[in-house]
Protein backbone atom coordinates (compact mmCIF):
# COMPACT_ATOMS: atom_id res chain seq x y z
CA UNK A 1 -12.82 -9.76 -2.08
CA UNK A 2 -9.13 -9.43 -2.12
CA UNK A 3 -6.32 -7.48 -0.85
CA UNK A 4 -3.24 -6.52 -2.40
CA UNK A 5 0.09 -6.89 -0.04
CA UNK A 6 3.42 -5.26 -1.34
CA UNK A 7 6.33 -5.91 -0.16
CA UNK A 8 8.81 -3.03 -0.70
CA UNK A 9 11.82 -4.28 0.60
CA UNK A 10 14.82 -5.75 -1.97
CA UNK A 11 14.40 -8.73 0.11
CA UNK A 12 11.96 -11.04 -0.79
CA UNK A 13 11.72 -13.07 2.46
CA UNK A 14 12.74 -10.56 5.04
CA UNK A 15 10.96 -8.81 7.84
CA UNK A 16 8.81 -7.17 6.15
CA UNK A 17 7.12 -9.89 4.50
CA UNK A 18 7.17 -11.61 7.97
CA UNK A 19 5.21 -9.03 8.41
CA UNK A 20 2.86 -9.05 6.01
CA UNK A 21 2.32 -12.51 5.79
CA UNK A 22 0.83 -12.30 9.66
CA UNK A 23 -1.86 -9.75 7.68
CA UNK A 24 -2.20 -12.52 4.90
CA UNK A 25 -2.76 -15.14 7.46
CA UNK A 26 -5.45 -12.81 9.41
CA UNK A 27 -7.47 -12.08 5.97
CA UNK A 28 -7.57 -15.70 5.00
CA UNK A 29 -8.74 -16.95 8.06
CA UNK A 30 -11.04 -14.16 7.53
CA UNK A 31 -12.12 -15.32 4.37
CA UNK A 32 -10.44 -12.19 2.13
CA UNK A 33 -8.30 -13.87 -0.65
CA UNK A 34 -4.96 -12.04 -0.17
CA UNK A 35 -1.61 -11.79 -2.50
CA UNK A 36 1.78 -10.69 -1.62
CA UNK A 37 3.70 -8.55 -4.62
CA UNK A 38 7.43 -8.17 -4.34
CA UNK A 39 8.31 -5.38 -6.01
CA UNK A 40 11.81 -6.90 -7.05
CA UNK A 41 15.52 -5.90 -6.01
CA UNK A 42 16.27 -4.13 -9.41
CA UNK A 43 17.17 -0.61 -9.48
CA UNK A 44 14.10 1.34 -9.90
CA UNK A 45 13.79 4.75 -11.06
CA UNK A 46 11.86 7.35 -9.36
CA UNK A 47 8.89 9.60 -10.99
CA UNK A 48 10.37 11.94 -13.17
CA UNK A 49 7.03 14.00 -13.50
CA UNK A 50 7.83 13.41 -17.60
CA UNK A 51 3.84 13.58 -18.17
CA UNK A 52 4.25 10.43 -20.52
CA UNK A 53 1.65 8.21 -18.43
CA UNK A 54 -1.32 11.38 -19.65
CA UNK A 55 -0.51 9.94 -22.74
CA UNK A 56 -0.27 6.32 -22.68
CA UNK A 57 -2.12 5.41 -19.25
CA UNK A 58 1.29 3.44 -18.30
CA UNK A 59 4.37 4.68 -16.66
CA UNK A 60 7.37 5.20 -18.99
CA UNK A 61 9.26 2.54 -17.34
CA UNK A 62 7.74 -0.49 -17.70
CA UNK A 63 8.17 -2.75 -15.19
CA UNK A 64 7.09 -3.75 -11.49
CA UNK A 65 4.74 -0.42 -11.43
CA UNK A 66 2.82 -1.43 -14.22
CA UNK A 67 2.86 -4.89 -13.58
CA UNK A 68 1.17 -4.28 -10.50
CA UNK A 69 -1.58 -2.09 -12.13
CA UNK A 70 -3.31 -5.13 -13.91
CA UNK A 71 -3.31 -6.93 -10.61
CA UNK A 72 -4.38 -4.14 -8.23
CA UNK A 73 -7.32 -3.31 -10.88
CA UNK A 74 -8.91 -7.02 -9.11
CA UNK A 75 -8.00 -5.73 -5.45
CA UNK A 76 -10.38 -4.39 -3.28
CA UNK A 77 -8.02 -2.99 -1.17
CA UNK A 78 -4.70 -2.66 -0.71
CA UNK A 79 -1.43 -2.85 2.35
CA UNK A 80 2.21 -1.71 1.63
CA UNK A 81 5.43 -2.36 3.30
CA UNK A 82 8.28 -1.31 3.55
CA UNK A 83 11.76 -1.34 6.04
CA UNK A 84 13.02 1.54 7.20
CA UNK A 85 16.36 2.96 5.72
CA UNK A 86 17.83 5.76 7.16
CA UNK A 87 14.90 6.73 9.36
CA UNK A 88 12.03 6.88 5.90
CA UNK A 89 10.65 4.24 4.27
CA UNK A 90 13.04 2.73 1.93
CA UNK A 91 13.07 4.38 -1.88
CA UNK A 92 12.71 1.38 -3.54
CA UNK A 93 9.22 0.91 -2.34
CA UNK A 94 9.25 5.14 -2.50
CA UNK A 95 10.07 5.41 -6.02
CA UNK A 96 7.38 2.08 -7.15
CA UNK A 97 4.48 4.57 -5.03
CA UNK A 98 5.52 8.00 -6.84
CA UNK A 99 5.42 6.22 -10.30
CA UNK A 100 2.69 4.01 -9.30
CA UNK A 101 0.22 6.83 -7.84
CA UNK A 102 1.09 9.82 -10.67
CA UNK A 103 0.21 7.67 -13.48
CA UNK A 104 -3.09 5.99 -12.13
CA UNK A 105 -5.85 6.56 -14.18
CA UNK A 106 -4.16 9.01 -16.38
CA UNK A 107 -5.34 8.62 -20.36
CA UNK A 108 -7.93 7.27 -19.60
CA UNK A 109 -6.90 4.13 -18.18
CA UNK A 110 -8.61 2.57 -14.87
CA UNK A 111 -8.66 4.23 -11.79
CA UNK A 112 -6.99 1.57 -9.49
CA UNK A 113 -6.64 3.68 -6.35
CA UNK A 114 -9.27 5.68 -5.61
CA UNK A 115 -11.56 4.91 -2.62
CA UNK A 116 -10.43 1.25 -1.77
CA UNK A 117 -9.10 0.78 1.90
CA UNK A 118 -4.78 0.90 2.19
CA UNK A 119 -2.85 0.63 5.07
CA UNK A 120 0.88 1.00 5.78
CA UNK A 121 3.44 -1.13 7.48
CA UNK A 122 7.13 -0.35 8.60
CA UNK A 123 9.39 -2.50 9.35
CA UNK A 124 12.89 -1.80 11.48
CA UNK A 125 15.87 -2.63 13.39
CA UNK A 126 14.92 0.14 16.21
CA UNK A 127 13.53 3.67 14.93
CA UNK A 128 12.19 5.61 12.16
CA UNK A 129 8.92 3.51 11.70
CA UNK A 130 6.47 6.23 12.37
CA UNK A 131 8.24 8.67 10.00
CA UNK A 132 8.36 5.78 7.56
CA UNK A 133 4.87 4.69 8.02
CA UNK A 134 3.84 9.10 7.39
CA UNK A 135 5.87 8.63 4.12
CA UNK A 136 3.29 5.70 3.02
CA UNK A 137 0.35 7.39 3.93
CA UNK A 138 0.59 10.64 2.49
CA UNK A 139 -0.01 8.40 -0.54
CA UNK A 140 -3.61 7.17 1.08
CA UNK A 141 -4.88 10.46 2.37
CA UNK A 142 -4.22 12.18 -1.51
CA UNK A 143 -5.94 9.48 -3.20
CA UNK A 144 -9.70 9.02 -1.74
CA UNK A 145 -8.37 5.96 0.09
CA UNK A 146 -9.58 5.58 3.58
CA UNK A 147 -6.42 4.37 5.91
CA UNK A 148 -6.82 1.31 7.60
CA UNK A 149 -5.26 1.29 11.23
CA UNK A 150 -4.56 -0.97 13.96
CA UNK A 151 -4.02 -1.71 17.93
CA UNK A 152 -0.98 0.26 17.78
CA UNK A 153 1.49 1.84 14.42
CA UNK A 154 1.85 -0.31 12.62
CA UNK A 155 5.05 -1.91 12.75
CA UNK A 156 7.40 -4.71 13.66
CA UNK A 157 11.11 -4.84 15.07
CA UNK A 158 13.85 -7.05 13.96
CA UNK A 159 16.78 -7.48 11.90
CA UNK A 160 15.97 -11.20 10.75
CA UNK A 161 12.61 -13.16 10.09
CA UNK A 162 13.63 -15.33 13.04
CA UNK A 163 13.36 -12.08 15.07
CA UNK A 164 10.44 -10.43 14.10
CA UNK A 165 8.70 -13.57 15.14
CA UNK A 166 9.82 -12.83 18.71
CA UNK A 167 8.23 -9.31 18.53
CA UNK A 168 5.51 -10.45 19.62
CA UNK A 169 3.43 -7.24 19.69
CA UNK A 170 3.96 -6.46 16.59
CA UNK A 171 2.72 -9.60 15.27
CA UNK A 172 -0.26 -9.01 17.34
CA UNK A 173 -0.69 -5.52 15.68
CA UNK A 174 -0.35 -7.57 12.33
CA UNK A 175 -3.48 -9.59 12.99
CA UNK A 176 -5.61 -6.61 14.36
CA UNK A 177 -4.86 -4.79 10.85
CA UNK A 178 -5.86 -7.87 9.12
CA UNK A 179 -9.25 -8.04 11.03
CA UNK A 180 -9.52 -4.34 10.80
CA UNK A 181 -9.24 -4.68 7.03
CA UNK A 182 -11.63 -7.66 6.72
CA UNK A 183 -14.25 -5.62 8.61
CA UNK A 184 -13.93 -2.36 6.59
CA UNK A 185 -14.49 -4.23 3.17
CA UNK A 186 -17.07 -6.45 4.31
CA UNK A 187 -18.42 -3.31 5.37
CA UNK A 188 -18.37 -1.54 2.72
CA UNK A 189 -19.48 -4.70 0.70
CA UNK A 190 -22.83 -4.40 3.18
CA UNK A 191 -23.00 -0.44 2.00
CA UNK A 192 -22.76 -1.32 -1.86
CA UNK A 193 -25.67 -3.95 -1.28
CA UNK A 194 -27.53 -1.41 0.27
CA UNK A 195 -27.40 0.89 -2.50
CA UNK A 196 -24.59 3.46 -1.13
CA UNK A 197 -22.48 4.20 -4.08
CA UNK A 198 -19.52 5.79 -4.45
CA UNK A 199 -18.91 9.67 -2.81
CA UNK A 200 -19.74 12.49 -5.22
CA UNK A 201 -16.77 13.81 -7.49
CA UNK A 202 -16.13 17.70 -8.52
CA UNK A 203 -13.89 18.83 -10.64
CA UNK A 204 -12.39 21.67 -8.87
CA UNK A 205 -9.66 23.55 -10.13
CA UNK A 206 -5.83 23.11 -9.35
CA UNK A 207 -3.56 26.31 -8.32
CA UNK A 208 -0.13 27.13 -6.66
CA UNK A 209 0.77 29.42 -4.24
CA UNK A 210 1.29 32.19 -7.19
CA UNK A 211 -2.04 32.35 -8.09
């Protein structure tokens, strides 16, 4: 099994993959294989809703977002981070979810979402993590992907590496999520063996609020 870690932030070693190497270190010892994905420090465009991924499976854009597709087609499930900027999660990791989450499984491509575990980390000088950590999730709870949670939000404080290592709490919230993750897919590894498959699908219909 395997878990997917991104690390939204435009810098590669900062707090938040502090962060989410304390998850890494938890699966491991675990015995979940576990790879962190920095989504790069390039500009990054945002969704623009152009429909183009119903056509070719891919986002328009081709970079980062699809990169990660091949990958997270492996995973079993799945934990983004991101810093906070300006109280939300910062848009570069915002932008790589909107493109990343409207074009899976479109054209017929894989389904690389749907119904594996995700979980949400924040990462801060003092505030906005909750509101940052809602931003993420929305993503989850839209998708068929149940959340993974911890001791406490998850979340650490600092403005350095060298800090967040004397948050001690949150480091300690880090491991829980990694153990809490390790049990849910080895879980749910247990349910497959025994024959549970996958929840029942229905087409439905889509509408607005003018009709």
């Amino acid at each position: 099994m395997k878990v997917m870690l991104v690390n939204g932030s435009p810098h590669k070693n900062g707090c938040t993959h502090r962060a989410l190497a304390e998850v890494a270190a938890t699966l491991d010892a675990h015995g979940i294989e576990s790879e962190i994905f920095w989504i790069g420090a390039k500009p990054a465009a945002g969704c623009m809703a152009c429909g183009r991924c119903r056509e070719t499976g891919a986002c328009i854009f081709d970079d980062a977002v699809n990169e990660f597709r091949v990958l997270a087609e492996q995973a079993d499930g799945f934990v983004f981070g991101a810093p906070v900027h300006y109280a939300h999660a910062a848009s570069s990791l915002m932008g790589f979810m909107d493109r990343l989450f409207y074009s899976n499984g479109k054209a017929g491509a894989p389904d690389v979402l749907s119904f594996k575990p995700a979980a949400a980390i924040a990462s801060a000088r003092r505030a906005g993590t909750t509101a940052a950590l809602d931003d993420m999730q929305k993503f989850f709870t839209i998708s068929n992907m149940p959340i993974v949670s911890s001791r406490y939000w998850n979340m650490v404080h600092g403005c350095t590496p060298e800090e967040v290592e004397q948050d001690q709490e949150g480091l300690w919230t880090m491991r829980q999520l990694g153990r809490n993750m390790a049990w849910l897919l080895k879980s749910l590894e247990a349910g497959r063996e025994a024959g549970i498959g996958l929840p029942d699908r229905e087409a439905g219909s889509f509408t607005s609020f003018i009709r």
